[in-house]
N, C-alpha and C. Protein backbone atom coordinates (compact mmCIF):
# COMPACT_ATOMS: atom_id res chain seq x y z
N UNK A 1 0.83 -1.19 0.00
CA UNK A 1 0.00 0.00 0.00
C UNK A 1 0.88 1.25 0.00
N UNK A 2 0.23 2.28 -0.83
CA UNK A 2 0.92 3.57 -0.78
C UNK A 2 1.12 4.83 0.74
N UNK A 3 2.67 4.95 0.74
CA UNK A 3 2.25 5.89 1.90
C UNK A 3 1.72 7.53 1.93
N UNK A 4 0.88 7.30 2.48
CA UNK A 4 -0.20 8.44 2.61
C UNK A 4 0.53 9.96 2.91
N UNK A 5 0.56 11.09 2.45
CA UNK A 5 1.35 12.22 3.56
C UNK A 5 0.66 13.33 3.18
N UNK A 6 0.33 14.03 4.18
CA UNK A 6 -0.31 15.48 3.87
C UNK A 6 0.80 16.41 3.28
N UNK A 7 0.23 16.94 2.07
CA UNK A 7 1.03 17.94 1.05
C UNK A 7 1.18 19.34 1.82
N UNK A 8 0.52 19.66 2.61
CA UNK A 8 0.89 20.70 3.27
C UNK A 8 2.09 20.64 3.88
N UNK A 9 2.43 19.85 4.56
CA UNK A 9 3.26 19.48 5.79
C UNK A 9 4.60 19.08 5.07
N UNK A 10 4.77 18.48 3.66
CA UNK A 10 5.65 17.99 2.76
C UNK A 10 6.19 19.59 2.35
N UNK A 11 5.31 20.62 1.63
CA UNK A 11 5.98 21.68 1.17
C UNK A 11 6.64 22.74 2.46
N UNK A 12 5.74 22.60 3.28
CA UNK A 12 6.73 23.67 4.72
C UNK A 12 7.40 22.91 5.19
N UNK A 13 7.76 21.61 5.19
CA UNK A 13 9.11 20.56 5.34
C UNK A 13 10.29 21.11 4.19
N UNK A 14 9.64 21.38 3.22
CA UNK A 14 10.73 21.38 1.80
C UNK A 14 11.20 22.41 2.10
N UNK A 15 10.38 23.83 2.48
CA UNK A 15 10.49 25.23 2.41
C UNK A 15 11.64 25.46 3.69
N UNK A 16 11.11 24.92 4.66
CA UNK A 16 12.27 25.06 5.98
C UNK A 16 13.72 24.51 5.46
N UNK A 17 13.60 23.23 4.97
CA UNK A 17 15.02 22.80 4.38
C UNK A 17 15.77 23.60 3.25
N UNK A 18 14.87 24.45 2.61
CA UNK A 18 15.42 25.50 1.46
C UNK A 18 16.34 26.78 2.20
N UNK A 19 15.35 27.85 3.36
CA UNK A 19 16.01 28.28 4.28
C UNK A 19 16.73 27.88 5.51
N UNK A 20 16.81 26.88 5.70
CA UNK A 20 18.14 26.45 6.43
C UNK A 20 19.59 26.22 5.64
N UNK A 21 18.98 25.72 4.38
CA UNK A 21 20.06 25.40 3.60
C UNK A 21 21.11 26.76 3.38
N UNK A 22 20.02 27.83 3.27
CA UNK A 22 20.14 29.10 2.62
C UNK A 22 20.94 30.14 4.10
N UNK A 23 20.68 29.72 4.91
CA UNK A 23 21.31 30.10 6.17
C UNK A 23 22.68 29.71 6.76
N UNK A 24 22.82 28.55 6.37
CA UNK A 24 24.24 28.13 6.12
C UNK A 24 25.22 28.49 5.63
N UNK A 25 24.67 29.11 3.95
CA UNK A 25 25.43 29.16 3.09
C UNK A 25 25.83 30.63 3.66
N UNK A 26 24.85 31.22 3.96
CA UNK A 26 25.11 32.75 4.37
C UNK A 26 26.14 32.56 5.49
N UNK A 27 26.07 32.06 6.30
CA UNK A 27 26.83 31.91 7.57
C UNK A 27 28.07 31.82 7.18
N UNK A 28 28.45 30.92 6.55
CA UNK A 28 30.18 30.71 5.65
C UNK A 28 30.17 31.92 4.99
N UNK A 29 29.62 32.84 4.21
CA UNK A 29 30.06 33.59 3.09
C UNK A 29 30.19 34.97 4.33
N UNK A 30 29.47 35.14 4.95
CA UNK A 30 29.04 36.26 5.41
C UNK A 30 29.36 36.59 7.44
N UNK A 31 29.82 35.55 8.04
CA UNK A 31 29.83 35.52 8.88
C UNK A 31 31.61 35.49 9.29
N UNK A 32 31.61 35.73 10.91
CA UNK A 32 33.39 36.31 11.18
C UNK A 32 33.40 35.33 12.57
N UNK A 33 34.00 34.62 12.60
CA UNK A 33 34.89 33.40 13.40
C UNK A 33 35.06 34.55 15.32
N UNK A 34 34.81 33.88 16.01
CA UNK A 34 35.22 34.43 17.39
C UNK A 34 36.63 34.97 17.60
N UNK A 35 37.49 34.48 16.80
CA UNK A 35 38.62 34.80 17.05
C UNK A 35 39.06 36.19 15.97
N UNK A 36 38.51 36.21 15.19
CA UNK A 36 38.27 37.33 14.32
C UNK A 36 37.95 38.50 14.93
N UNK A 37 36.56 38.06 15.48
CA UNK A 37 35.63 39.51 16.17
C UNK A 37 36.56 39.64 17.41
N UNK A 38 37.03 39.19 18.23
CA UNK A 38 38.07 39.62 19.19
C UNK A 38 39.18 40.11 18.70
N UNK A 39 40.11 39.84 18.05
CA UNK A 39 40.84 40.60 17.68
C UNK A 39 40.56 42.08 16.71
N UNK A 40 39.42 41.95 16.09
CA UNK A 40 39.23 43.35 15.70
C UNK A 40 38.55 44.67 16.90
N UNK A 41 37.87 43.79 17.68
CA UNK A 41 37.92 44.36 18.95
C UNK A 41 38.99 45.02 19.82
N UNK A 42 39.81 44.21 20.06
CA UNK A 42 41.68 44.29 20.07
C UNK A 42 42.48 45.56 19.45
N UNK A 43 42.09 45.23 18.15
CA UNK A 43 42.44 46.70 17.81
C UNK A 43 41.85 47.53 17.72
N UNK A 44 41.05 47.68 17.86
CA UNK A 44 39.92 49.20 18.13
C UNK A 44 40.46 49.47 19.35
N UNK A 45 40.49 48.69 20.18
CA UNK A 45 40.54 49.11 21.97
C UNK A 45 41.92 49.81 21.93
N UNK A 46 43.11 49.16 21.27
CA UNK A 46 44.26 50.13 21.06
C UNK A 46 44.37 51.29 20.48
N UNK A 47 43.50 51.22 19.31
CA UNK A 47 44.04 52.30 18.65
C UNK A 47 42.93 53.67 19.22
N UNK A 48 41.86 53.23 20.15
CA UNK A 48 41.45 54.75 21.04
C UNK A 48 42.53 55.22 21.57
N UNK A 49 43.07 53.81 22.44
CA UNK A 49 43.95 54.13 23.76
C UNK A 49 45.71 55.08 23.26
N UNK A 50 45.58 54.93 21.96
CA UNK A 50 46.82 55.65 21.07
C UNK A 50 46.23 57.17 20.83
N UNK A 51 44.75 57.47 20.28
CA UNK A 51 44.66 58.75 20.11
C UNK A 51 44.53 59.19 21.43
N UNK A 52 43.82 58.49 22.42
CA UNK A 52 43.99 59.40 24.04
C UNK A 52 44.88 59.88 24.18
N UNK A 53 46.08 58.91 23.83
CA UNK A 53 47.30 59.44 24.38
C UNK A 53 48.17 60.60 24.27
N UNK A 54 47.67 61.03 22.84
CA UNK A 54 48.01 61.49 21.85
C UNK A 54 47.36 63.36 22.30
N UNK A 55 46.20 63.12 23.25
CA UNK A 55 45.52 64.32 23.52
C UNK A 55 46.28 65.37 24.17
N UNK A 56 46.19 66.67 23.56
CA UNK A 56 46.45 67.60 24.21
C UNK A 56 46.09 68.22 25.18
N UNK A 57 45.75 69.17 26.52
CA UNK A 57 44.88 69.59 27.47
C UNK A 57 45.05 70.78 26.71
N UNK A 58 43.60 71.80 26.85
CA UNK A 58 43.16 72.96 26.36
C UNK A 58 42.95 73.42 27.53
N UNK A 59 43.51 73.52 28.98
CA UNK A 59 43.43 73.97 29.90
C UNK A 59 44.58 75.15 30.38
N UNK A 60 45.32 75.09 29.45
CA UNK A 60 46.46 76.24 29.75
C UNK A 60 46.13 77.93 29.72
């Protein structure tokens, strides 16, 4: 006997597997590794701590 399946439930099965698929792919193309985002963090945090340093006082 044939197995029976509601077509609704088959196409928002298909549709979820299309955007997951599609979320993945984005994730690799488009996405930045922990060790990435910390070190660009890293250097931001230095290179304030270089123009602070760098400040003059306008208090004279």
């Amino acid at each position: 006997m044939a197995n029976i399946i509601n077509l609704n439930r088959a196409r928002k099965k298909k549709r979820a597997e299309e955007k997951e698929k599609a979320a993945a792919e984005n994730r690799i193309k488009f996405g930045r590794g922990k060790t990435e985002s910390a070190r660009a963090r890293a250097e931001n945090d230095l290179a304030g701590r270089k123009l602070d340093s760098h400040k003059i006082d306008g208090d004279d």
